[in-house]
N, C-alpha and C. Protein backbone atom coordinates (compact mmCIF):
# COMPACT_ATOMS: atom_id res chain seq x y z
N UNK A 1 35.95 18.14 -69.78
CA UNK A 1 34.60 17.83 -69.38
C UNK A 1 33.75 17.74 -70.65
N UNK A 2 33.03 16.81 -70.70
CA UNK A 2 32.50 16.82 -71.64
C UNK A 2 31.19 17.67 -71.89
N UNK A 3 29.99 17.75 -73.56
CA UNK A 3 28.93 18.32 -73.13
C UNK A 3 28.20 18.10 -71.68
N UNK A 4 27.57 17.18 -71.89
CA UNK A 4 26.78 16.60 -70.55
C UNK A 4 27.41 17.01 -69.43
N UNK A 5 28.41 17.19 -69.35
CA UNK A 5 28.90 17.43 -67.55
C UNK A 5 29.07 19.35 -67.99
N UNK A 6 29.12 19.88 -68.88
CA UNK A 6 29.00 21.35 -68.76
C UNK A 6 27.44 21.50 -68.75
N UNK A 7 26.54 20.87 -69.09
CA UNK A 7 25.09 20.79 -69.13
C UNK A 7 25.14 20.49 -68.03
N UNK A 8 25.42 20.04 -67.13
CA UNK A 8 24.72 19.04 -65.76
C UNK A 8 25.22 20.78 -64.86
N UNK A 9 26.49 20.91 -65.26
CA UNK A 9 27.01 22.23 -64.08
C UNK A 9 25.66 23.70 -64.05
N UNK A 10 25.77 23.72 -65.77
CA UNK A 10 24.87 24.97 -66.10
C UNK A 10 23.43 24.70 -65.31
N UNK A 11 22.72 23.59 -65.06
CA UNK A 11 21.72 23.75 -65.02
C UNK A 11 22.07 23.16 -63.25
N UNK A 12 23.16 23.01 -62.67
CA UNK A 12 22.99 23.40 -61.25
C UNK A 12 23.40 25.27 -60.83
N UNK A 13 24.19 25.74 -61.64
CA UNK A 13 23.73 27.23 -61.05
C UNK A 13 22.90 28.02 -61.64
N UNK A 14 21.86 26.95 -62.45
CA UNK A 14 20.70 28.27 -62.62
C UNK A 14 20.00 27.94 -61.44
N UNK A 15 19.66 26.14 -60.98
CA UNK A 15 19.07 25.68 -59.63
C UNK A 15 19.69 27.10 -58.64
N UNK A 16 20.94 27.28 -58.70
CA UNK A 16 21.02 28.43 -57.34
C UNK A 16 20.19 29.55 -57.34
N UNK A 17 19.88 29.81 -58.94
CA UNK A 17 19.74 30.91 -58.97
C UNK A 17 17.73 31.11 -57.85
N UNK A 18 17.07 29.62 -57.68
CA UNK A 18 16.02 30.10 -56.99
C UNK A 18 16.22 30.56 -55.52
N UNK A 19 17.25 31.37 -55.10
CA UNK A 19 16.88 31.58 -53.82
C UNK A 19 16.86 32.74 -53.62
N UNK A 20 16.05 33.06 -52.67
CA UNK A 20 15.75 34.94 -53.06
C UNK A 20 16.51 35.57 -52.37
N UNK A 21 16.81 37.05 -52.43
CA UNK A 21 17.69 38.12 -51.99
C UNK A 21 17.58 37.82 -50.51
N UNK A 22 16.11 37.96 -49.90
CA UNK A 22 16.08 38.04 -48.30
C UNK A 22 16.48 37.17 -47.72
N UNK A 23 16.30 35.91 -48.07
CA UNK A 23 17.04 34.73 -47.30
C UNK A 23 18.54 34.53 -47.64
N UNK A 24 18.92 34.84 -48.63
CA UNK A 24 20.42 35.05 -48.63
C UNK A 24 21.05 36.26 -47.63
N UNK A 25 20.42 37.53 -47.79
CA UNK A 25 21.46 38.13 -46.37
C UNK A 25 20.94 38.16 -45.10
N UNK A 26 20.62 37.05 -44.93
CA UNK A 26 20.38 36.47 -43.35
C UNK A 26 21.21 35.73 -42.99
N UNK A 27 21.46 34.52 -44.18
CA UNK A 27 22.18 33.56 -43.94
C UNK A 27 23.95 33.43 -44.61
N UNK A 28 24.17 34.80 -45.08
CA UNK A 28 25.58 34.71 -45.56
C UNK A 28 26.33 34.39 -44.39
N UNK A 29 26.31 35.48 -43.71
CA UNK A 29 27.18 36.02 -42.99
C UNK A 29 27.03 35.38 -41.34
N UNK A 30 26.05 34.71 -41.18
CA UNK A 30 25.55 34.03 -39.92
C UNK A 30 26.73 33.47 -39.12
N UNK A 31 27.22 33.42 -38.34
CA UNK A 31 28.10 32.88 -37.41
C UNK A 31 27.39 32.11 -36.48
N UNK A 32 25.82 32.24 -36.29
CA UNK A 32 25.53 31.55 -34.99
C UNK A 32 24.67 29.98 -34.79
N UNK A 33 24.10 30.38 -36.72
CA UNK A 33 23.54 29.01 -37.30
C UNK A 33 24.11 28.36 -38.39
N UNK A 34 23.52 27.34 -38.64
CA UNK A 34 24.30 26.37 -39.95
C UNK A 34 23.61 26.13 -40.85
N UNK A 35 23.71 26.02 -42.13
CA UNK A 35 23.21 26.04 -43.01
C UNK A 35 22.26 25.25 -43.48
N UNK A 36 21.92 24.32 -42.78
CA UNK A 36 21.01 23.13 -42.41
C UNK A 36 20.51 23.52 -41.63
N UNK A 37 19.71 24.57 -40.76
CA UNK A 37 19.07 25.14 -39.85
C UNK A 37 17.94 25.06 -40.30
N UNK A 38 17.39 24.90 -41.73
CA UNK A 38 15.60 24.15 -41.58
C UNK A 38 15.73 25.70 -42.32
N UNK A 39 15.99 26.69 -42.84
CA UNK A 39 15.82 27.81 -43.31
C UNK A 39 14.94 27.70 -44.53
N UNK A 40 13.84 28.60 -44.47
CA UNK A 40 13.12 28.50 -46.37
C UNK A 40 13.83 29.46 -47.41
N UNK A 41 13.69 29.03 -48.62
CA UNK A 41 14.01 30.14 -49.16
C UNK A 41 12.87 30.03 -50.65
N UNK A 42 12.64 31.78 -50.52
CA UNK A 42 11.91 31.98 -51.74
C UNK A 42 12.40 31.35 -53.18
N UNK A 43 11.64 31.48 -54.53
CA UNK A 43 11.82 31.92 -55.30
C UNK A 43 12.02 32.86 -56.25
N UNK A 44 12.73 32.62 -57.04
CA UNK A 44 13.17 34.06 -57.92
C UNK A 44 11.83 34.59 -59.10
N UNK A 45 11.57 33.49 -59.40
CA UNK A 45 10.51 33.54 -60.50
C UNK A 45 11.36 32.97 -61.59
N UNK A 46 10.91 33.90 -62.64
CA UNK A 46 11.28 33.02 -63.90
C UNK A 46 12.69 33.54 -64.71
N UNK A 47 12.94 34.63 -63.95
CA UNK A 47 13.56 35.74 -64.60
C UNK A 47 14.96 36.56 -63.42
N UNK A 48 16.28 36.20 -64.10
CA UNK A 48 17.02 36.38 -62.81
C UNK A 48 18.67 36.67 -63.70
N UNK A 49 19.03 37.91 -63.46
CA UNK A 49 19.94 38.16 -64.23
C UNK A 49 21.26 37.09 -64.65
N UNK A 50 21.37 36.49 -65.55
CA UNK A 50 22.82 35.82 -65.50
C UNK A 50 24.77 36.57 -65.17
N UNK A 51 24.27 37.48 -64.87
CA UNK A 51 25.48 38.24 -64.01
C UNK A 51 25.68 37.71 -62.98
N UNK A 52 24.62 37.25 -62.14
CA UNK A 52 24.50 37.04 -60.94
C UNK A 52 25.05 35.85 -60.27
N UNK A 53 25.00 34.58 -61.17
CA UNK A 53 25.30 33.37 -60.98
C UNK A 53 26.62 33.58 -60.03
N UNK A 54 27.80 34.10 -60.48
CA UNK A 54 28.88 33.89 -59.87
C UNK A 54 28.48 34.06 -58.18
N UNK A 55 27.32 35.24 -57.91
CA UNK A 55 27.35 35.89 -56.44
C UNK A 55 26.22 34.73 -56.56
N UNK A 56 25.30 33.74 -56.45
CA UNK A 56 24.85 33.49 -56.49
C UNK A 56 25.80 31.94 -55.65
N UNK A 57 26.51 31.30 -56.62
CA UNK A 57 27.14 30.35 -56.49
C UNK A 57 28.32 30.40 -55.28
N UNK A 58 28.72 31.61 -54.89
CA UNK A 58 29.70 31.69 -53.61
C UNK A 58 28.46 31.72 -52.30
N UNK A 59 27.24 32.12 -52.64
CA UNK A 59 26.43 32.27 -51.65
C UNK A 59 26.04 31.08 -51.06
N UNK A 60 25.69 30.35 -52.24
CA UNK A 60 25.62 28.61 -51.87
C UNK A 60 26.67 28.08 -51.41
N UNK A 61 27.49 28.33 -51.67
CA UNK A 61 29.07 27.59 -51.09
C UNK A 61 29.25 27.84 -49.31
N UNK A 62 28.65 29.15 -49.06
CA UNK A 62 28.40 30.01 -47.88
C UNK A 62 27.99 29.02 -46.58
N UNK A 63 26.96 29.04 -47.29
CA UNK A 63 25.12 28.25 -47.04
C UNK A 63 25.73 26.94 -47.02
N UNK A 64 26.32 25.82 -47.75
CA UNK A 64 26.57 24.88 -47.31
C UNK A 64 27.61 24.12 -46.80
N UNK A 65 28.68 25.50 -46.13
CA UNK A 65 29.85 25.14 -45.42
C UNK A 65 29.31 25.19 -43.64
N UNK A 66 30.07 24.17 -43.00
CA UNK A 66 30.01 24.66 -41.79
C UNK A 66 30.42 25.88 -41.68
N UNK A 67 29.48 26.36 -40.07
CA UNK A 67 29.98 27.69 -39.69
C UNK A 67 31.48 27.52 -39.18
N UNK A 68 32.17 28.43 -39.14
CA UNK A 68 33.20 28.96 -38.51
C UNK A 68 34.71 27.85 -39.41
N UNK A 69 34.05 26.88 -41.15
CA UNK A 69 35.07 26.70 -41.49
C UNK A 69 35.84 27.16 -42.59
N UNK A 70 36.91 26.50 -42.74
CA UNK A 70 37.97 27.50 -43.83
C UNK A 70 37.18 28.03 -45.24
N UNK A 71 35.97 26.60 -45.44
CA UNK A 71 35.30 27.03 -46.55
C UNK A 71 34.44 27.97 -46.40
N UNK A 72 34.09 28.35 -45.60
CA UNK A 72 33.05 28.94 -45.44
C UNK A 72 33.69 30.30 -45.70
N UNK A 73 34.66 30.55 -44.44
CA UNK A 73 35.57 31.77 -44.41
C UNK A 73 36.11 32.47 -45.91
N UNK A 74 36.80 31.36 -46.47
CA UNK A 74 36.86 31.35 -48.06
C UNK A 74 36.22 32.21 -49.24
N UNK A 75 34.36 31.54 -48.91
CA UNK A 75 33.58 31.91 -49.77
C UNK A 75 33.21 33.15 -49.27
N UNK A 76 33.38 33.68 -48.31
CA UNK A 76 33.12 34.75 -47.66
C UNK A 76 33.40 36.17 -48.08
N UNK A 77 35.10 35.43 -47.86
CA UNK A 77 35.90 36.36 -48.52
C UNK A 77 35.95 36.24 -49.71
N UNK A 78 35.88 35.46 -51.06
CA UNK A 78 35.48 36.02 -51.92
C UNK A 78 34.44 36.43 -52.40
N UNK A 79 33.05 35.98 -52.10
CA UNK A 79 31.97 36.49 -51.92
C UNK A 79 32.18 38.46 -51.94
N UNK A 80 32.73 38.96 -50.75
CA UNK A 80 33.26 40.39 -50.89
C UNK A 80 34.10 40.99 -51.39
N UNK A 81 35.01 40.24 -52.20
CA UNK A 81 35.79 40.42 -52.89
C UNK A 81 35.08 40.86 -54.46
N UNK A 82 34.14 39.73 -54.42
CA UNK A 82 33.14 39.88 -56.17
C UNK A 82 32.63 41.31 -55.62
N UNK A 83 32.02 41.38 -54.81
CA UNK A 83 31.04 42.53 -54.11
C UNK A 83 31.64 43.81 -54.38
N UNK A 84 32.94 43.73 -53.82
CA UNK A 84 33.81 45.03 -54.10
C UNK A 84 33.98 45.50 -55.36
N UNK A 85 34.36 44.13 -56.44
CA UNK A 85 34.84 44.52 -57.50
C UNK A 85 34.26 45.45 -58.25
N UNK A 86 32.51 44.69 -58.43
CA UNK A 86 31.87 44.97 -58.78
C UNK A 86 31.28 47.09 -58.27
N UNK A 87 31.42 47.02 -57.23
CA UNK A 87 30.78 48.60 -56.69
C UNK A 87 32.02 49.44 -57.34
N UNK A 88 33.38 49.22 -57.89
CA UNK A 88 34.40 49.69 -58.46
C UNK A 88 34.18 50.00 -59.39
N UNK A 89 33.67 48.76 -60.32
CA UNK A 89 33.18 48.81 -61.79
C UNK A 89 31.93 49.89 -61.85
N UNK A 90 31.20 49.96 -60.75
CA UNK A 90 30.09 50.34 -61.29
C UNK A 90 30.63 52.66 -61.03
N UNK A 91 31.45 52.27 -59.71
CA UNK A 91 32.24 53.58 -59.69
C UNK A 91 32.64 54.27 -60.88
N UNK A 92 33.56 53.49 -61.49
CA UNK A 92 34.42 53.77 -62.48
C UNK A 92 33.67 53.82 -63.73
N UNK A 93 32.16 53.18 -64.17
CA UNK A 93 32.19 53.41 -65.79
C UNK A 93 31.30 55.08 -65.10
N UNK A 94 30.61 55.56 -63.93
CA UNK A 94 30.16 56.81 -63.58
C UNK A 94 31.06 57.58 -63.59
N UNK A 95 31.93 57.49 -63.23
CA UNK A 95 33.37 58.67 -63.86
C UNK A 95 33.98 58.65 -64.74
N UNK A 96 33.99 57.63 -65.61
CA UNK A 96 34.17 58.06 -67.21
C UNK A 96 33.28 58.89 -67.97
N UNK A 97 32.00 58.23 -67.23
CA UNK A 97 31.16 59.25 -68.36
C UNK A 97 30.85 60.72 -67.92
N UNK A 98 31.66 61.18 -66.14
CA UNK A 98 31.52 62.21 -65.93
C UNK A 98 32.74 63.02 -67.03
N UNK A 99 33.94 62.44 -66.59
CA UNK A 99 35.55 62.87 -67.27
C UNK A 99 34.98 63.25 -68.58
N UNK A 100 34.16 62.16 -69.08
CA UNK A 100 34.36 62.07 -71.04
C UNK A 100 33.46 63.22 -70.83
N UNK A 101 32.12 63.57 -70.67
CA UNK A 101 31.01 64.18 -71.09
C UNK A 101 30.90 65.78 -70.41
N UNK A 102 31.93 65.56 -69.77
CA UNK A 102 32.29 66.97 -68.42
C UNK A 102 30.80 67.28 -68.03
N UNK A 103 29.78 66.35 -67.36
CA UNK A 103 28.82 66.51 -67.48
C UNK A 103 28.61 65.69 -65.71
N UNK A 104 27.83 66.28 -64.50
CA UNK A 104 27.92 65.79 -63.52
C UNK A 104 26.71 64.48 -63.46
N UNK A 105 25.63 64.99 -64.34
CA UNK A 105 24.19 63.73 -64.43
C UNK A 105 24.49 63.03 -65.46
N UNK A 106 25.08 62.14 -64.94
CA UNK A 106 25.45 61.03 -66.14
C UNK A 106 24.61 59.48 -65.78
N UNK A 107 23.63 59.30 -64.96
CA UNK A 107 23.33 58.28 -64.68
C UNK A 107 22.30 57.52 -65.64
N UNK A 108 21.49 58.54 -66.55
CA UNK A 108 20.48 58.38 -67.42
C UNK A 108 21.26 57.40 -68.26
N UNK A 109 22.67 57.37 -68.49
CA UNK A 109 23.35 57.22 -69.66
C UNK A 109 24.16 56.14 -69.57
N UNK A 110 23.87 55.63 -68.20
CA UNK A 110 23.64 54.12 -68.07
C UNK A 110 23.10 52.66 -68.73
N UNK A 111 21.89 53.35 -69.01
CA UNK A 111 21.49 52.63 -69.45
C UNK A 111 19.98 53.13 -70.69
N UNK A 112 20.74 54.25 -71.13
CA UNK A 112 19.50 54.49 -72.58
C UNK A 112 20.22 53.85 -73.49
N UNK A 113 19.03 54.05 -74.49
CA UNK A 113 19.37 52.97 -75.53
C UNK A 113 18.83 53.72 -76.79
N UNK A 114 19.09 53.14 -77.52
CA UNK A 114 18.72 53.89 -78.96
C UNK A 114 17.60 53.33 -79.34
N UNK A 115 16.60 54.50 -80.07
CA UNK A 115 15.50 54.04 -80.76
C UNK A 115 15.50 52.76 -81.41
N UNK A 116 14.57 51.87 -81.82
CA UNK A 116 14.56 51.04 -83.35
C UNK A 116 15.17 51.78 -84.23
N UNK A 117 15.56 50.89 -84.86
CA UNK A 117 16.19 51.14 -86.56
C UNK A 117 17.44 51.58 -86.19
N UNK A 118 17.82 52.37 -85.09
CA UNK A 118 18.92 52.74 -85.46
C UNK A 118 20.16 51.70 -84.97
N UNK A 119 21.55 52.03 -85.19
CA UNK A 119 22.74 51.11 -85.08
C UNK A 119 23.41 51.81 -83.24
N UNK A 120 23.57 50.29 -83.00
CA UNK A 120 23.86 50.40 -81.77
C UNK A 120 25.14 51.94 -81.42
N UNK A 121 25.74 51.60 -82.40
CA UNK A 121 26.47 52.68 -82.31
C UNK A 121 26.88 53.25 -83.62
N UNK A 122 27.35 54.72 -83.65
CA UNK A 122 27.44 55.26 -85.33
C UNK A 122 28.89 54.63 -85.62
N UNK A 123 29.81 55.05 -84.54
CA UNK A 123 31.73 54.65 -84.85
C UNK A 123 31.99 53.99 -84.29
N UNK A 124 32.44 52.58 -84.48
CA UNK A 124 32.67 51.37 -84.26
C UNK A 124 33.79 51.58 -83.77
N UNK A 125 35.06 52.35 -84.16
CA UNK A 125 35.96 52.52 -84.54
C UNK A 125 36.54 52.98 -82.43
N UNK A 126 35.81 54.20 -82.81
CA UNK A 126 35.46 54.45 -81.08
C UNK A 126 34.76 53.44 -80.39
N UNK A 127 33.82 52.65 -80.56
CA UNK A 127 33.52 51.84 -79.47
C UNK A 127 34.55 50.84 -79.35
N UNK A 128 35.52 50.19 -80.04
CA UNK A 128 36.32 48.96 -80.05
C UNK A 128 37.39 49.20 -78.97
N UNK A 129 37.74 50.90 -79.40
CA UNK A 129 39.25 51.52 -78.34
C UNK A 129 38.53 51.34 -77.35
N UNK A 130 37.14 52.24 -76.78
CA UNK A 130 36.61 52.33 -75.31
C UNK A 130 36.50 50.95 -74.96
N UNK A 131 36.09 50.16 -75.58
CA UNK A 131 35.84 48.88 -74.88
C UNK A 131 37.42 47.95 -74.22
N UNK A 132 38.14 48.13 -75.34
CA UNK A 132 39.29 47.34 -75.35
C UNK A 132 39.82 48.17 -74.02
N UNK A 133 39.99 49.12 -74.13
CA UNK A 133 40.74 50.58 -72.85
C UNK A 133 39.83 50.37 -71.27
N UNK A 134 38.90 49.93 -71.52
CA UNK A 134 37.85 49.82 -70.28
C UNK A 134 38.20 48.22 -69.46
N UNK A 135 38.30 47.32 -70.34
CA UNK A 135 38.93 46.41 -69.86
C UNK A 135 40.10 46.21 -69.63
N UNK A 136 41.12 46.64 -70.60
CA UNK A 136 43.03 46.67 -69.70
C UNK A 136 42.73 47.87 -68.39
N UNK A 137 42.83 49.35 -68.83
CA UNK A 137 42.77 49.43 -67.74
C UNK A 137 41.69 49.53 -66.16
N UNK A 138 40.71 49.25 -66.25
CA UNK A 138 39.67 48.86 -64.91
C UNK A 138 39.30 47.44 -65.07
N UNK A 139 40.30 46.51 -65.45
CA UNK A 139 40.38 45.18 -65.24
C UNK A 139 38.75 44.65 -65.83
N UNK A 140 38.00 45.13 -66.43
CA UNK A 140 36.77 44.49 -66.72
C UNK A 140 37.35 43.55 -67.66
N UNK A 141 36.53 41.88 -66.75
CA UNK A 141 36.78 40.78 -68.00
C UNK A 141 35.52 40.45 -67.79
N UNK A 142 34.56 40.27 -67.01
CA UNK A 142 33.57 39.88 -66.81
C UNK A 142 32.22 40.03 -67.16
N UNK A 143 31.15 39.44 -67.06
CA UNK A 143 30.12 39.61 -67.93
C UNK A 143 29.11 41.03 -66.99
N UNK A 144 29.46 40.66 -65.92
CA UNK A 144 29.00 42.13 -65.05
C UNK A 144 29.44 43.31 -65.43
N UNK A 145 30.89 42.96 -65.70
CA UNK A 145 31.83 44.78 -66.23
C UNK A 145 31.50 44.96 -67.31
N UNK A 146 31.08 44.12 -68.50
CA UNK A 146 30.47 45.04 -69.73
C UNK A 146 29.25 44.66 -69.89
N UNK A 147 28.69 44.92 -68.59
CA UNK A 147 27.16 45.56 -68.64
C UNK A 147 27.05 46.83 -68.92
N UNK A 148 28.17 47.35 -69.19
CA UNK A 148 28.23 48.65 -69.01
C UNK A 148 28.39 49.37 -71.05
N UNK A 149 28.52 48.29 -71.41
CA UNK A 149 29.53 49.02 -73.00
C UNK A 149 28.27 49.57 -73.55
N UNK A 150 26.81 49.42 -73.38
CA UNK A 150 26.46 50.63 -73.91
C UNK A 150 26.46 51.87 -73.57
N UNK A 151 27.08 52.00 -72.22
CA UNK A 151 27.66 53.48 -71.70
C UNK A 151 28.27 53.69 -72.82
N UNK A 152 29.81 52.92 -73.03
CA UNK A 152 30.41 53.25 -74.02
C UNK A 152 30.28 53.91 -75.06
N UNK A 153 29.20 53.19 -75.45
CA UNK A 153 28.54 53.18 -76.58
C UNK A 153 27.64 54.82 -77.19
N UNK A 154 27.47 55.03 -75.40
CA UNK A 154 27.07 56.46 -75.92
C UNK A 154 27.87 57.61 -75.90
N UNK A 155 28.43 57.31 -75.12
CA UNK A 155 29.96 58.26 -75.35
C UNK A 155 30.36 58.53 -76.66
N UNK A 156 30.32 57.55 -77.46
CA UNK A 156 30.75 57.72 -78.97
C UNK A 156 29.87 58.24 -80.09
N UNK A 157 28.54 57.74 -79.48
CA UNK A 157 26.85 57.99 -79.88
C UNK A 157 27.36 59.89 -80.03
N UNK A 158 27.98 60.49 -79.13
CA UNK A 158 27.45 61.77 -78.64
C UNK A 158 28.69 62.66 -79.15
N UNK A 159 29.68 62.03 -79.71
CA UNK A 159 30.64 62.75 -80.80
C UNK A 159 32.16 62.79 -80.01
N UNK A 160 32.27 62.50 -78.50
CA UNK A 160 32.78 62.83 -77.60
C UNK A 160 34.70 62.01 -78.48
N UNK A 161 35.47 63.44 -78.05
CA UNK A 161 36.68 62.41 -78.98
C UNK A 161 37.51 61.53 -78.29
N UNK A 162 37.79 60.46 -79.29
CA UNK A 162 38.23 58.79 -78.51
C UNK A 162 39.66 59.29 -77.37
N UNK A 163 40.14 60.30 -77.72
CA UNK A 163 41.62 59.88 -77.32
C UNK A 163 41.33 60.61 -75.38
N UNK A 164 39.74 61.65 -76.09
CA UNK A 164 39.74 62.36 -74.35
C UNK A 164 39.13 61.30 -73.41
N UNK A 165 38.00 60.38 -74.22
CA UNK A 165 37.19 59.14 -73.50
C UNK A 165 38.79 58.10 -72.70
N UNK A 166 39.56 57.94 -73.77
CA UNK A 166 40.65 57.13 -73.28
C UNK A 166 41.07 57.75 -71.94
N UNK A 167 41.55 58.55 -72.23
CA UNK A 167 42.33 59.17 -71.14
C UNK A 167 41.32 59.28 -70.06
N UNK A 168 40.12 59.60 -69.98
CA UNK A 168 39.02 59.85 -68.83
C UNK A 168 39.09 58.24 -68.36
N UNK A 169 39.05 56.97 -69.10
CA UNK A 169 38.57 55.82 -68.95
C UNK A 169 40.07 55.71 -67.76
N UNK A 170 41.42 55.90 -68.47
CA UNK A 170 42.50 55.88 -67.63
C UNK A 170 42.31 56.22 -66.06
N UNK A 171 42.11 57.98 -66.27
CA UNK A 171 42.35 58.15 -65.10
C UNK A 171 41.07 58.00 -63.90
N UNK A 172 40.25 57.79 -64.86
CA UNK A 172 38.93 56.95 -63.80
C UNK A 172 39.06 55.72 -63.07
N UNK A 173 40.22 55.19 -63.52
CA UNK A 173 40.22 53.24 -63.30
C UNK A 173 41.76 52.71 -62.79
N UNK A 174 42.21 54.73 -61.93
CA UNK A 174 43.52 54.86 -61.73
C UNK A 174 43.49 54.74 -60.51
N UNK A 175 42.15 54.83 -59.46
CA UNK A 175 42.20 54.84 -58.23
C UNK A 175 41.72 53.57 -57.55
């Protein structure tokens, strides 16, 4: 494909990206109307995570299959399939950082961040294993699953040693 046709794709699933949360779970899962039912849908505004596109783009696929057909059924099921993956991922980097930090309130640590000036992280060395270990084993390839690496990131931030993070990352991403 050339530029222009990866340009023409990109700028039809950001177009998906205007349709808002409420009118999408009305109309995912609908069995009784069709997707041409005259339905409105909001806008997002200006500002709309690019994680999202993928759930974004099965939703449209949803929305413009007949009801009750294979495509539809299809996008459905993977539609909950992304859905699942994702509530796994988000399972699993919360029990690493319980395992690594033996610490039960780990949610802050989601998503803090380090002052200015300082470096995203002090040991590189440790963030490369956690990252690389987070993706073989809890399958993160995706741009949703390392939403998470500044978790990582603080894990290593906080002195915690690589080989116990490994093993926590293991047996977190074992179930």
């Amino acid at each position: 494909m050339s530029f222009l046709g990866h340009l023409q794709v990109l700028v039809f699933l950001y177009a998906l990206l205007l349709f808002s949360a409420e009118s999408r779970k009305t109309q995912l899962f609908d069995t009784e109307s069709s997707a041409d039912d005259g339905a409105e849908h909001e806008n997002y505004g200006d500002k709309v995570d690019a994680r999202d596109i993928p759930l974004l783009y099965l939703e449209t696929k949803i929305q413009n299959a007949p009801v009750g057909s294979p495509q539809r059924q299809e996008a459905q099921k993977n539609l909950l399939e992304e859905i699942n993956h994702r509530k796994q991922i988000d399972q699993n980097i919360i029990e690493i950082l319980r395992l690594s930090l033996k610490k039960t309130d780990v949610l802050d640590l989601l998503t803090s961040t380090r002052t200015t000036g300082q470096p995203v992280v002090d040991d590189w060395d440790c963030y490369k294993t956690l990252v690389k270990s987070f993706k073989n084993q809890c399958g993160a390839k995706m741009a949703y699953d390392m939403k998470y690496a500044g978790a990582l990131a603080n894990i290593c931030n906080m002195g915690v040693d690589v080989k116990k993070s490994v093993a926590a990352i293991e047996e977190a991403c074992a179930h």
